[in-house]
N, C-alpha and C. Protein backbone atom coordinates (compact mmCIF):
# COMPACT_ATOMS: atom_id res chain seq x y z
N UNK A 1 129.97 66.96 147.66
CA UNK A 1 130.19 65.55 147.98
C UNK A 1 128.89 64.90 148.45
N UNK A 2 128.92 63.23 148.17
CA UNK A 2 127.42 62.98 148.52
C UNK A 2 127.65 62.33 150.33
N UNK A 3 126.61 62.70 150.41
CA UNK A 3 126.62 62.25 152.37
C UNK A 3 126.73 60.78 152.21
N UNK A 4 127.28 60.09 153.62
CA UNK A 4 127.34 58.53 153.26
C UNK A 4 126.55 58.20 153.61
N UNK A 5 125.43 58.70 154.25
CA UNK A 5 123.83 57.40 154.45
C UNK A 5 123.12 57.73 153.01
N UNK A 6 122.97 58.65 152.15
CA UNK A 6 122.82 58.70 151.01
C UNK A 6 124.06 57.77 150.07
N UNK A 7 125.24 57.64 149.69
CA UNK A 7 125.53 56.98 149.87
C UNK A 7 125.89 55.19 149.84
N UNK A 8 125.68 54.92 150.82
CA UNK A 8 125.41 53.86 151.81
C UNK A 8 124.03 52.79 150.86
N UNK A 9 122.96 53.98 150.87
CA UNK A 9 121.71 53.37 150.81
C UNK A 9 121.89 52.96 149.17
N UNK A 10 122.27 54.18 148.32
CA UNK A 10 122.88 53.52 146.94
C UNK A 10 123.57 52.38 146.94
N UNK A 11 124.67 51.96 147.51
CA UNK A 11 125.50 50.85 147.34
C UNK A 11 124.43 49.57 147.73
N UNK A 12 123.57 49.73 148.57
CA UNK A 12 123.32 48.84 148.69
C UNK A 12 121.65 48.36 147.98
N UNK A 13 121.47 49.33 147.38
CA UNK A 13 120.00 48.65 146.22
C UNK A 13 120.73 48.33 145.16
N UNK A 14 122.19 49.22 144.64
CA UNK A 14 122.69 48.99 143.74
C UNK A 14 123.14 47.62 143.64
N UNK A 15 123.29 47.09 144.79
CA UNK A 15 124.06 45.81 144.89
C UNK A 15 122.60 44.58 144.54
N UNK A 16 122.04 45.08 145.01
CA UNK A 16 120.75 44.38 144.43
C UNK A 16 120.24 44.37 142.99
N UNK A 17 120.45 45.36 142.77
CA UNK A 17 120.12 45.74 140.88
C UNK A 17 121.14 44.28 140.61
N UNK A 18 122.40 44.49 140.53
CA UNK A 18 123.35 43.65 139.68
C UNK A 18 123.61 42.40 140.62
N UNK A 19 123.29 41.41 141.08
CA UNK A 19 122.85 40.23 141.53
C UNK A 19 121.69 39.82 141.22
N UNK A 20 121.07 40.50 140.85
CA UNK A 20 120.22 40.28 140.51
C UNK A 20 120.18 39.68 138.41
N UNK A 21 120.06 37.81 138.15
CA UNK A 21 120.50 37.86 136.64
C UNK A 21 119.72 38.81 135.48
N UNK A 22 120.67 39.50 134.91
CA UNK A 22 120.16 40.32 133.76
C UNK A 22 120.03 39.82 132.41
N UNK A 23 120.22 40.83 131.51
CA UNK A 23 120.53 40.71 130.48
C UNK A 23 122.08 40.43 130.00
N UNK A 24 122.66 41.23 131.08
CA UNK A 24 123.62 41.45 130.45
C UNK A 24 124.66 40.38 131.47
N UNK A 25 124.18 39.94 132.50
CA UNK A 25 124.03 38.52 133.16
C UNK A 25 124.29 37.84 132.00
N UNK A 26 123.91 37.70 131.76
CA UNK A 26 122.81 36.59 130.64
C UNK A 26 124.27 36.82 129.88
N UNK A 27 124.42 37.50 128.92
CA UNK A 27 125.43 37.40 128.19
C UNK A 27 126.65 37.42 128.49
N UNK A 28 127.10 37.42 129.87
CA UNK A 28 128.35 37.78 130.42
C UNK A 28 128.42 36.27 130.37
N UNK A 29 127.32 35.31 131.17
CA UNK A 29 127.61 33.92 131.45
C UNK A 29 127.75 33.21 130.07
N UNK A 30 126.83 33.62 129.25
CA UNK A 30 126.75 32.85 128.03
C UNK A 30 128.29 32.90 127.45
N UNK A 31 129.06 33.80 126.96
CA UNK A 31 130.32 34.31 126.54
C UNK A 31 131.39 33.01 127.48
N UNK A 32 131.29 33.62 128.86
CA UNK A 32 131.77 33.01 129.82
C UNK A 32 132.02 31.01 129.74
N UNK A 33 130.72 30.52 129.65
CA UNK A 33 130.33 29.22 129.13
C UNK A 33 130.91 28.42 127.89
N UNK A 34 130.60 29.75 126.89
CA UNK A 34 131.28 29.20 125.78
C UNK A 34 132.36 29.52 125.05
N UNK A 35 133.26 30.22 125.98
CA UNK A 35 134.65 30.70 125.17
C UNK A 35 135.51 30.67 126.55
N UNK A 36 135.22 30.61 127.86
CA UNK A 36 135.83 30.76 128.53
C UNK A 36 136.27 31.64 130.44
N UNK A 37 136.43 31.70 130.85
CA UNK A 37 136.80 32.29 132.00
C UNK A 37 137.11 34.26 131.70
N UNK A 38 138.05 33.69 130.94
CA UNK A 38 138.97 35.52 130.15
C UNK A 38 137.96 36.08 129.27
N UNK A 39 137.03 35.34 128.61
CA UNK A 39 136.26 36.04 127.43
C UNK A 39 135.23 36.38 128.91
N UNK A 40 134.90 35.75 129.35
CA UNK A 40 133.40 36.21 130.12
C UNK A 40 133.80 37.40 130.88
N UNK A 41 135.38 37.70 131.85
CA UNK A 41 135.19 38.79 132.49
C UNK A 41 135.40 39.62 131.09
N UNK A 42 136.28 39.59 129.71
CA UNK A 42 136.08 40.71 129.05
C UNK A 42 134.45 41.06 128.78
N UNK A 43 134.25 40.37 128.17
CA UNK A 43 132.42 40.80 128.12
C UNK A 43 131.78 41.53 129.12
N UNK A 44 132.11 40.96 130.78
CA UNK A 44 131.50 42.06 131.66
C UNK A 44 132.43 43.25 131.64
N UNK A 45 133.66 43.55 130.92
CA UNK A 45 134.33 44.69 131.37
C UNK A 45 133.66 45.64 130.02
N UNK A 46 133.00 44.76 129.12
CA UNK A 46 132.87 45.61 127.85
C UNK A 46 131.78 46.34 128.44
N UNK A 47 130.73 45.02 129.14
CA UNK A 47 129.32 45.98 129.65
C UNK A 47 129.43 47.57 130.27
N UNK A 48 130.60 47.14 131.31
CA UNK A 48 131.16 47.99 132.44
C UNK A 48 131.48 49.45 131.63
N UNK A 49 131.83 49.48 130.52
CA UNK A 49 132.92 50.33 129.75
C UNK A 49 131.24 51.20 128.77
N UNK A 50 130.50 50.14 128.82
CA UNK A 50 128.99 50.82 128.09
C UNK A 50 128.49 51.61 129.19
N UNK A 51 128.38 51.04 130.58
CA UNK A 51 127.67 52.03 131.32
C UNK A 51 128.67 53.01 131.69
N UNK A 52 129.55 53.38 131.32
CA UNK A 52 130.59 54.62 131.75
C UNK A 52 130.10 55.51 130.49
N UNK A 53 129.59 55.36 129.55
CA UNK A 53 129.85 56.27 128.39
C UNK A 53 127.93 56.18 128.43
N UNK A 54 127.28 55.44 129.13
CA UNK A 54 126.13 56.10 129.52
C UNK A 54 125.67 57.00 131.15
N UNK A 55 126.96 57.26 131.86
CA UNK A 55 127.57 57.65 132.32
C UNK A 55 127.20 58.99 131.93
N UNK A 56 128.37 58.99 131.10
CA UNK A 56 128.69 60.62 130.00
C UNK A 56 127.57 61.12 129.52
N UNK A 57 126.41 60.28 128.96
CA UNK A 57 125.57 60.78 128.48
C UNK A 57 124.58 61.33 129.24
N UNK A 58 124.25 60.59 130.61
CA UNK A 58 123.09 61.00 131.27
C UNK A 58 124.09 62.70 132.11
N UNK A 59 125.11 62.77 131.79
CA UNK A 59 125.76 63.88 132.46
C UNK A 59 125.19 64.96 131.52
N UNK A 60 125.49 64.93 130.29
CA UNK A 60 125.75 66.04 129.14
C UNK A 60 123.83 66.07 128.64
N UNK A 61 123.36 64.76 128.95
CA UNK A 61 121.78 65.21 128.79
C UNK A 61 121.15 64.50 127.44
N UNK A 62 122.01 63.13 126.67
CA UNK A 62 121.31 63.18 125.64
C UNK A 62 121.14 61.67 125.63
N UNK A 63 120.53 61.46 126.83
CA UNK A 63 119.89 60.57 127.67
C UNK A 63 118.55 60.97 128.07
N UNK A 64 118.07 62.40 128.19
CA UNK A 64 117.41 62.92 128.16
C UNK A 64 116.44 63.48 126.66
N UNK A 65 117.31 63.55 125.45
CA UNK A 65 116.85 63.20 124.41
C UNK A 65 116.40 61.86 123.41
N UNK A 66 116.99 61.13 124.34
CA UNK A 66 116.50 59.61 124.12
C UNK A 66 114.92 59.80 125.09
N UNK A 67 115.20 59.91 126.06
CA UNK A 67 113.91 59.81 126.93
C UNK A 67 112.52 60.15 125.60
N UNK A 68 112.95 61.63 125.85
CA UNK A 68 111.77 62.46 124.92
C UNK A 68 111.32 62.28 123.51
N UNK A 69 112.27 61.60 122.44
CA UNK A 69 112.33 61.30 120.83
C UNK A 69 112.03 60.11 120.87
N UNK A 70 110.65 59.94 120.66
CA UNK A 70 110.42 58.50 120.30
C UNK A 70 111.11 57.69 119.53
N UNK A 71 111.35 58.45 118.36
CA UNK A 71 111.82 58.08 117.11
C UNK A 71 113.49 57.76 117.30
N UNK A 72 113.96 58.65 117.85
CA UNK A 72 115.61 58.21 118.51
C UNK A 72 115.64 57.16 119.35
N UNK A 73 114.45 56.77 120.15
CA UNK A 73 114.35 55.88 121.20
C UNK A 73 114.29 54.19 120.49
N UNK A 74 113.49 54.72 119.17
CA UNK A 74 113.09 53.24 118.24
C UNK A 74 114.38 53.33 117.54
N UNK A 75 115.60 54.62 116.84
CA UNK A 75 116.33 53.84 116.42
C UNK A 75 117.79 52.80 117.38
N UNK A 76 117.66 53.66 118.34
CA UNK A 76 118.51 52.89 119.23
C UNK A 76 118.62 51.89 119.64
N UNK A 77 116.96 51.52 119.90
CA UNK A 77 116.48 50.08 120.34
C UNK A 77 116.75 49.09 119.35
N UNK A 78 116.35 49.52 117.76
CA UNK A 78 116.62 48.27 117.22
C UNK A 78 117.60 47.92 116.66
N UNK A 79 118.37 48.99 116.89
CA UNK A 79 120.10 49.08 116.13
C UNK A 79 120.37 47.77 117.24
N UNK A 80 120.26 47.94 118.56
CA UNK A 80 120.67 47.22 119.64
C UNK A 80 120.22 45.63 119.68
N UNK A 81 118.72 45.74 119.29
CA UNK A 81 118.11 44.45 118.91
C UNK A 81 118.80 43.78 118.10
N UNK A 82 118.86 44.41 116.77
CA UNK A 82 119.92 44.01 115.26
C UNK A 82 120.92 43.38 115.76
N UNK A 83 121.64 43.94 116.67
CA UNK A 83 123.10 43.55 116.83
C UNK A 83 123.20 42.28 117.38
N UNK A 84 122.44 42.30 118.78
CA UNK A 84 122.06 40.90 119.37
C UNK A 84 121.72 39.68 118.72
N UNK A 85 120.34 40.20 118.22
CA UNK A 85 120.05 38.62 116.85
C UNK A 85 121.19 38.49 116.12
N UNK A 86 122.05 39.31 115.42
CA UNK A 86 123.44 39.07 114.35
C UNK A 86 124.22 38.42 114.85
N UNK A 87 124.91 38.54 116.77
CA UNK A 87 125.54 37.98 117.17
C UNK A 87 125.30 36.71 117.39
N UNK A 88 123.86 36.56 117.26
CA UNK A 88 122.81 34.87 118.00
C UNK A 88 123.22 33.98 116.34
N UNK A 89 122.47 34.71 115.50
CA UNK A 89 122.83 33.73 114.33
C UNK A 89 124.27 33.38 113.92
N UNK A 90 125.24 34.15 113.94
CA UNK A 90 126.33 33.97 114.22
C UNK A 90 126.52 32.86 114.93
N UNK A 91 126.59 33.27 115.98
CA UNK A 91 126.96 31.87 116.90
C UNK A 91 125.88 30.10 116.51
N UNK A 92 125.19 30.87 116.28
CA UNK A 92 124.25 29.45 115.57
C UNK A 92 124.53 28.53 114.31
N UNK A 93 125.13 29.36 113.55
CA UNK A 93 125.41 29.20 112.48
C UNK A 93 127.11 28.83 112.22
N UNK A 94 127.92 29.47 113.28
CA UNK A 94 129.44 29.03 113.04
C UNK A 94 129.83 27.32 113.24
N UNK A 95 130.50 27.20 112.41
CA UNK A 95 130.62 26.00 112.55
C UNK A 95 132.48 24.87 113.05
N UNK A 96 133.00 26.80 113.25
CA UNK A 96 134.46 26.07 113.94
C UNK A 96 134.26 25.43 115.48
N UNK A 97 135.16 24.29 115.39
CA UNK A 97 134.69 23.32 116.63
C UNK A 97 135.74 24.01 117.77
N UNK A 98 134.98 24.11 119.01
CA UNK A 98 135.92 24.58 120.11
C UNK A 98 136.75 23.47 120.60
N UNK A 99 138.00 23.30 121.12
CA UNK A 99 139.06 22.86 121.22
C UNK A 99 138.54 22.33 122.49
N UNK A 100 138.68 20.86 123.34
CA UNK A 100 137.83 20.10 124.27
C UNK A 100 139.44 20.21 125.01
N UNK A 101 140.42 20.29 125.00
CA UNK A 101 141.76 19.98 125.98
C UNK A 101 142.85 21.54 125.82
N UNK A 102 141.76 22.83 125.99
CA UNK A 102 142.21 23.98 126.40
C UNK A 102 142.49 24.60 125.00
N UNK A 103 142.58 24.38 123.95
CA UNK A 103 142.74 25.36 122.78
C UNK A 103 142.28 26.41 123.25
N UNK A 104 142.60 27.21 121.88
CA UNK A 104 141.95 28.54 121.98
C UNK A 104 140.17 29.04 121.76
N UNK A 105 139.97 29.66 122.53
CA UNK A 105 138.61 30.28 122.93
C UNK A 105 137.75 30.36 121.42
N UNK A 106 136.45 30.11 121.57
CA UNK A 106 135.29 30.18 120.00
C UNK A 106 135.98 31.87 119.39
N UNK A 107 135.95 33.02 120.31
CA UNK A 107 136.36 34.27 120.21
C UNK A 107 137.49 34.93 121.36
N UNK A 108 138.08 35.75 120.91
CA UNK A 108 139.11 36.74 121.65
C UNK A 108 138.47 37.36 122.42
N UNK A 109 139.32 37.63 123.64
CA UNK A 109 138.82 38.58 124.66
C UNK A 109 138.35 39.58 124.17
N UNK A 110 139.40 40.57 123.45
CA UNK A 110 139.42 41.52 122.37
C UNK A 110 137.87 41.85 122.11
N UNK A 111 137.90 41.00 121.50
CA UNK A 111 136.61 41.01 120.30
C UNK A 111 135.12 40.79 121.19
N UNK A 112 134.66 39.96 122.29
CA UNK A 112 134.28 39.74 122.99
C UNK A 112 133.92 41.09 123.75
N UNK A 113 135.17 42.24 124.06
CA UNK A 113 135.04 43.35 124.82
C UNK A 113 134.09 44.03 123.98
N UNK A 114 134.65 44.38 122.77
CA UNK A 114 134.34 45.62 121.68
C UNK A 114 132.71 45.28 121.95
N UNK A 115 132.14 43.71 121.44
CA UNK A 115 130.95 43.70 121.18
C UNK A 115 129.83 44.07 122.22
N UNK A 116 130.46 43.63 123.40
CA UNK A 116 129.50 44.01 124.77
C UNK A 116 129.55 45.54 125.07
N UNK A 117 130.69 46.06 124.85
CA UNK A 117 130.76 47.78 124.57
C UNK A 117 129.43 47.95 124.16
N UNK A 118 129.11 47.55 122.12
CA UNK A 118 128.43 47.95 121.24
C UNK A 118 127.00 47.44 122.06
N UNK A 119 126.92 46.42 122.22
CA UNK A 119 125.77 45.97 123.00
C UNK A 119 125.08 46.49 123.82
N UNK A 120 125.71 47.06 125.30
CA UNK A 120 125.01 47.95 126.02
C UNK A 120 125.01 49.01 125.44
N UNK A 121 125.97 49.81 124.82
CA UNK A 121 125.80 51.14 124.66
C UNK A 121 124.35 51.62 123.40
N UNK A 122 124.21 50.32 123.13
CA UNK A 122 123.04 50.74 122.23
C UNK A 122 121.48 49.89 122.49
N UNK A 123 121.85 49.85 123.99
CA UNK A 123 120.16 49.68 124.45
C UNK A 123 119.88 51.08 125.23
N UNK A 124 118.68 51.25 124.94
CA UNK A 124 118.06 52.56 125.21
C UNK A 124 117.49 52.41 126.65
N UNK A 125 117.13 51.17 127.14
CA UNK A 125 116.55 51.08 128.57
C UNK A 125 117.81 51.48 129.20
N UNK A 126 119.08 51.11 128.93
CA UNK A 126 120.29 51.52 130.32
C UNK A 126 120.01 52.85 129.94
N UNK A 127 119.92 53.76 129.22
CA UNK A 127 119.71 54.65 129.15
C UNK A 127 118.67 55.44 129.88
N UNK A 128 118.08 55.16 129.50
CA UNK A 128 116.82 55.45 130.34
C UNK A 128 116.68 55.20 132.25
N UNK A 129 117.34 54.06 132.31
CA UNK A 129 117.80 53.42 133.52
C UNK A 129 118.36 54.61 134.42
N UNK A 130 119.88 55.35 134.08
CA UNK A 130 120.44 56.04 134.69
C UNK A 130 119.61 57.30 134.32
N UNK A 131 119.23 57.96 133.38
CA UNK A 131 118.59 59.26 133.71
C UNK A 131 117.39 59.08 134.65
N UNK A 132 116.60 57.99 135.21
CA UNK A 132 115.85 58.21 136.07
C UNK A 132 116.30 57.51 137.43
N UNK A 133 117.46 56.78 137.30
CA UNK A 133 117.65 56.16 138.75
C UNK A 133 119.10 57.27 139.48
N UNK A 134 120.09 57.81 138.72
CA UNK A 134 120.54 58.26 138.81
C UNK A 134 120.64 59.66 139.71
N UNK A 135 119.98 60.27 139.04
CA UNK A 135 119.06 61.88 139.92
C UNK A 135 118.62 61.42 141.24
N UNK A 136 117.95 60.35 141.58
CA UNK A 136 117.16 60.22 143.04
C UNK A 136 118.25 60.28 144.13
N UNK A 137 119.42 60.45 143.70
CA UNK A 137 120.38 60.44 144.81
C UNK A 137 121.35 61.56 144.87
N UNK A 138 121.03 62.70 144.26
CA UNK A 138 121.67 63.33 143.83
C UNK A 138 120.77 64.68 144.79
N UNK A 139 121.55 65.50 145.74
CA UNK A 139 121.29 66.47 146.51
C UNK A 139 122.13 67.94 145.97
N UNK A 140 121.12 68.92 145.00
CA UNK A 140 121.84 70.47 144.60
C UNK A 140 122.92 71.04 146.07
N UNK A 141 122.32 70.74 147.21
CA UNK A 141 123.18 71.32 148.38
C UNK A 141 124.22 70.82 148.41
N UNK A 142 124.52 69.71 147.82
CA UNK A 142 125.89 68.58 148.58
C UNK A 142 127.31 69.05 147.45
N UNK A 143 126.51 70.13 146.30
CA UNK A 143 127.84 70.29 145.66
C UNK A 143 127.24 70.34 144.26
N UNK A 144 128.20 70.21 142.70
CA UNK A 144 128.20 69.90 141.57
C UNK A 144 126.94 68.82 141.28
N UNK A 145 126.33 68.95 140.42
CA UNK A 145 125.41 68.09 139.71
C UNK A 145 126.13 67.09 139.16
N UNK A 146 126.53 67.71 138.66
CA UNK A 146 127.42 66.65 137.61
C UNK A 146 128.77 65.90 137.95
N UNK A 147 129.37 65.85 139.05
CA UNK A 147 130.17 65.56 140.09
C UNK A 147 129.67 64.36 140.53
N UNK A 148 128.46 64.85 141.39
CA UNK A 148 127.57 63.67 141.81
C UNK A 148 126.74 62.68 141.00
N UNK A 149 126.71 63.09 139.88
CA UNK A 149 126.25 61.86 138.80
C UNK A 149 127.43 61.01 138.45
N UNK A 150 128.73 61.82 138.18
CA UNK A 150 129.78 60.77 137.87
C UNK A 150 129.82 59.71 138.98
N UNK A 151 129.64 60.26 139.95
CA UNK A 151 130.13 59.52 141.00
C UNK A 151 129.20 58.10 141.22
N UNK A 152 127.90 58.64 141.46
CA UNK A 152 126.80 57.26 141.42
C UNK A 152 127.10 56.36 140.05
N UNK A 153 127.46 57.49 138.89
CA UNK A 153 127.52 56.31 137.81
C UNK A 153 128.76 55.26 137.91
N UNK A 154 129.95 56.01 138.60
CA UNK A 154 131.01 55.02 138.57
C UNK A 154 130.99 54.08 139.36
N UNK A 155 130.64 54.39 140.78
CA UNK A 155 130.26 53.79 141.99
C UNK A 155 129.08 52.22 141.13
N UNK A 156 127.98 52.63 140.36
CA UNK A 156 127.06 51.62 139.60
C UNK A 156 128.16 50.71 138.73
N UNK A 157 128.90 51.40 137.80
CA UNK A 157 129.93 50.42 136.79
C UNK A 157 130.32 49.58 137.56
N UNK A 158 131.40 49.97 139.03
CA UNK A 158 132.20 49.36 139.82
C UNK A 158 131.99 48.01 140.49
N UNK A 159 130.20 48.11 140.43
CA UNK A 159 129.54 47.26 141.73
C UNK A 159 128.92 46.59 140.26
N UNK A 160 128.69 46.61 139.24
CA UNK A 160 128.41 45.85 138.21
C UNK A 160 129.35 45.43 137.49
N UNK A 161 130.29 45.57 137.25
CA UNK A 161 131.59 45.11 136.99
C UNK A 161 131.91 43.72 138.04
N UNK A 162 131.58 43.54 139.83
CA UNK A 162 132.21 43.00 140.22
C UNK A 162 131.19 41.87 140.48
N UNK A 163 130.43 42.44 139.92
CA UNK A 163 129.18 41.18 139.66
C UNK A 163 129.33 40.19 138.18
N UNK A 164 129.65 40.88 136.99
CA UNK A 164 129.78 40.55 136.04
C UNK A 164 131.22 39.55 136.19
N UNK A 165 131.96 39.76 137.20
CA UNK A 165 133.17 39.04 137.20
C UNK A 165 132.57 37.98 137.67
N UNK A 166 132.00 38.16 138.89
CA UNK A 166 131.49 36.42 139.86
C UNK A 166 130.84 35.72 139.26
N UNK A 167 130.16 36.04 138.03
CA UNK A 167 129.59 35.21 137.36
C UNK A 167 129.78 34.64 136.61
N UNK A 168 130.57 35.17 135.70
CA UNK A 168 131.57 35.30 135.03
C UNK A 168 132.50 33.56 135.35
N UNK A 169 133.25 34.13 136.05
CA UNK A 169 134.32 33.21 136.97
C UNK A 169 133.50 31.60 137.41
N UNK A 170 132.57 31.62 137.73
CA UNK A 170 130.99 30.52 138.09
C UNK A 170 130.88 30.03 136.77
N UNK A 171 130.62 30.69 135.82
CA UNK A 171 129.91 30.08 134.56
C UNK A 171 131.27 29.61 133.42
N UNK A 172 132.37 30.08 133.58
CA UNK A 172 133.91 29.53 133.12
C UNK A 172 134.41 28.13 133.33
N UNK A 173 134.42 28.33 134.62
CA UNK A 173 134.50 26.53 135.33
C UNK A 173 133.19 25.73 135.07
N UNK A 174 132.24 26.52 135.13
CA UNK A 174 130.67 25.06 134.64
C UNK A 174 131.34 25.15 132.99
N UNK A 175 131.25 25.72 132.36
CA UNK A 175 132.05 25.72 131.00
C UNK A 175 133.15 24.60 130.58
N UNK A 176 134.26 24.67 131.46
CA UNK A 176 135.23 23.90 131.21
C UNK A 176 134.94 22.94 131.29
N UNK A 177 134.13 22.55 132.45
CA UNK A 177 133.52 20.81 132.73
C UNK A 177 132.74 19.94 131.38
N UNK A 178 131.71 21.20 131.21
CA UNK A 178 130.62 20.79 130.22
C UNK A 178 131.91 20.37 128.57
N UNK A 179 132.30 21.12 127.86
CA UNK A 179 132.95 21.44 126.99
C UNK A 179 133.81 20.01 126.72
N UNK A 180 134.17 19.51 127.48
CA UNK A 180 134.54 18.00 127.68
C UNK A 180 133.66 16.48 126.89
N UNK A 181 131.95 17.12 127.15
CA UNK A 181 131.78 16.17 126.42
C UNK A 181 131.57 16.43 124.93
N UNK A 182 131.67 16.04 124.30
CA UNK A 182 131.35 16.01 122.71
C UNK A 182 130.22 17.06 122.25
N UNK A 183 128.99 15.92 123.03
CA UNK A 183 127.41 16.25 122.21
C UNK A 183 127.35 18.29 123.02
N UNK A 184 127.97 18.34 124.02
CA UNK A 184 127.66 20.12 124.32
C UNK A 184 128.45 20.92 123.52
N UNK A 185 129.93 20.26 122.99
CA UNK A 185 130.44 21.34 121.99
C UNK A 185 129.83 21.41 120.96
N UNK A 186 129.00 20.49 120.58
CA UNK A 186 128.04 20.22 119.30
C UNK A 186 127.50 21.45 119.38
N UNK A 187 126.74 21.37 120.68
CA UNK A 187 125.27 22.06 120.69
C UNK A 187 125.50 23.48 121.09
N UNK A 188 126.77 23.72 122.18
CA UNK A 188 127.06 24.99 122.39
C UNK A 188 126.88 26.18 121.62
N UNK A 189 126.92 26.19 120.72
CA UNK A 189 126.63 27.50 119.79
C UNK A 189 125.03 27.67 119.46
N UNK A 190 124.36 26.52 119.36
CA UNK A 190 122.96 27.07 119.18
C UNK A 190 122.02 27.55 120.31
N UNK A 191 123.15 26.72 121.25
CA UNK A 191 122.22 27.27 122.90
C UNK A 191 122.45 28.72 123.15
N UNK A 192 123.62 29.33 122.96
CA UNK A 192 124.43 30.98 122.93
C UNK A 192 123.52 31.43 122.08
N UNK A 193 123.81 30.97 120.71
CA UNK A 193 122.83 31.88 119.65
C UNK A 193 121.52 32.20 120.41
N UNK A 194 121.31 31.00 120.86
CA UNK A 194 119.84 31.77 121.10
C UNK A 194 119.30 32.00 122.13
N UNK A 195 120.60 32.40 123.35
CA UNK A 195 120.43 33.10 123.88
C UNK A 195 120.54 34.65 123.99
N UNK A 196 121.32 35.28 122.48
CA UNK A 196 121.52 35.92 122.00
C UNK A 196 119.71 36.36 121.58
N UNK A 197 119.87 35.73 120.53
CA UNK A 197 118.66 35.81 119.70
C UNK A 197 117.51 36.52 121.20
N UNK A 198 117.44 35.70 121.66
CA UNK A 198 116.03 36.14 122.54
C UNK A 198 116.21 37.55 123.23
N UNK A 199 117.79 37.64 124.05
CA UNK A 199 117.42 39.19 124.59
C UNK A 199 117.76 40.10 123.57
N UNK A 200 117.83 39.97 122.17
CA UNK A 200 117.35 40.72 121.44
C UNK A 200 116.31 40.87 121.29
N UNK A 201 115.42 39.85 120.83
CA UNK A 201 113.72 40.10 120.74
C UNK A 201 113.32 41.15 121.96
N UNK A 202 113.76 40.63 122.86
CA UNK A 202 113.37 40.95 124.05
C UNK A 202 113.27 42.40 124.48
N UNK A 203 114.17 42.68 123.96
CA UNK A 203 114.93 44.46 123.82
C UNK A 203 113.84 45.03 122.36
N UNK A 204 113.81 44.74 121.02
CA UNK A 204 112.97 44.86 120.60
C UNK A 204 111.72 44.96 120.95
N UNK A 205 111.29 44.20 121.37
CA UNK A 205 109.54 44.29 121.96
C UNK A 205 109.19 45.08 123.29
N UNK A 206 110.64 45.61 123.85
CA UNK A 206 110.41 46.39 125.12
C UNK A 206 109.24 47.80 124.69
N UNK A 207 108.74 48.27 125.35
CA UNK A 207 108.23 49.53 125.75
C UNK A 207 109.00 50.67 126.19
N UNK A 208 108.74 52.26 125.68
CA UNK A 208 109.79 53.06 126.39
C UNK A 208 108.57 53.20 128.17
């Protein structure tokens, strides 16, 4: 078991990591803004559901083969990049009008989840993220290795999850307001797209 001033001291940088706006900030609000309240927490639950299964990976170690394979490291990254820009032009390019007196959402919760799944789970920095932030809290005396990684990793989903909601929930209601006038449902999709578009580049041009 992990001691609680060890702990303690996790919950609370962790809480700083995710208040801190991300990427995936970034797309939780964007989603949030332009489809809705329900699409934005699905999007942060999709994120949430990526770092559990990077989770799994930094347990079993092939998080650790990302680390070391350059070449696995470049295809991951730009599979992840790919996906982002696809989703940006997409949204740039669609041309169904969102409903100004509560219709239904640009996209489904549903669908919204799956993609933020695909999204984090195929950037290589979260990856990288938990095999080196992960371990620093992790004591061989206190028990299982791998016990204590689940645990920081779930403990991380939990406290990023409840971040991804508040923002979430913040950027739904600025949403509903905006969405009202005309010229932002116009424009709404090219502002998403490319906010899409960029933390793809962005992820692309990263460094391991």
């Amino acid at each position: 078991m992990i001691d609680h001033a060890t702990l303690i001291t996790y919950i609370l940088i962790v809480l700083g990591f995710v208040f801190i706006p991300g990427p995936a900030t970034l797309l939780t609000m964007a989603r949030a803004v332009s489809s809705g309240t329900r699409v934005g927490i699905a999007t942060g639950a999709g994120i949430a559901a990526g770092d559990l299964i990077h989770t799994g990976m930094a347990i079993v170690g092939l998080s650790a083969i990302i680390a070391t394979s350059a070449l696995l490291f470049s295809i991951v990254k730009y599979a992840g990049a790919a996906f982002l820009i696809y989703l940006g032009i997409r949204a740039m390019l669609d041309k169904a009008p969102i409903a100004l007196n509560g219709g239904a959402p640009a996209i489904s919760a549903g669908r919204a989840f799956r993609q933020a799944v695909m999204t984090e789970v195929l950037n290589p920095k979260t990856a990288l993220f938990f095999l080196a932030f992960l371990p620093q809290f992790v004591r061989p005396e206190h028990g299982a290795i791998g016990f204590q990684l689940a645990t920081l990793g779930v403990v991380f989903v939990l406290l990023g999850l409840l971040s991804t909601v508040v923002f979430a929930l913040g950027a739904g209601r600025l949403g509903n307001l905006l969405r009202r006038h005309p010229a932002v449902v116009k424009w709404q999709g090219k502002v998403v797209g490319t906010i899409y578009c960029a933390v793809g580049v962005r992820l692309a041009l990263q460094e391991r």
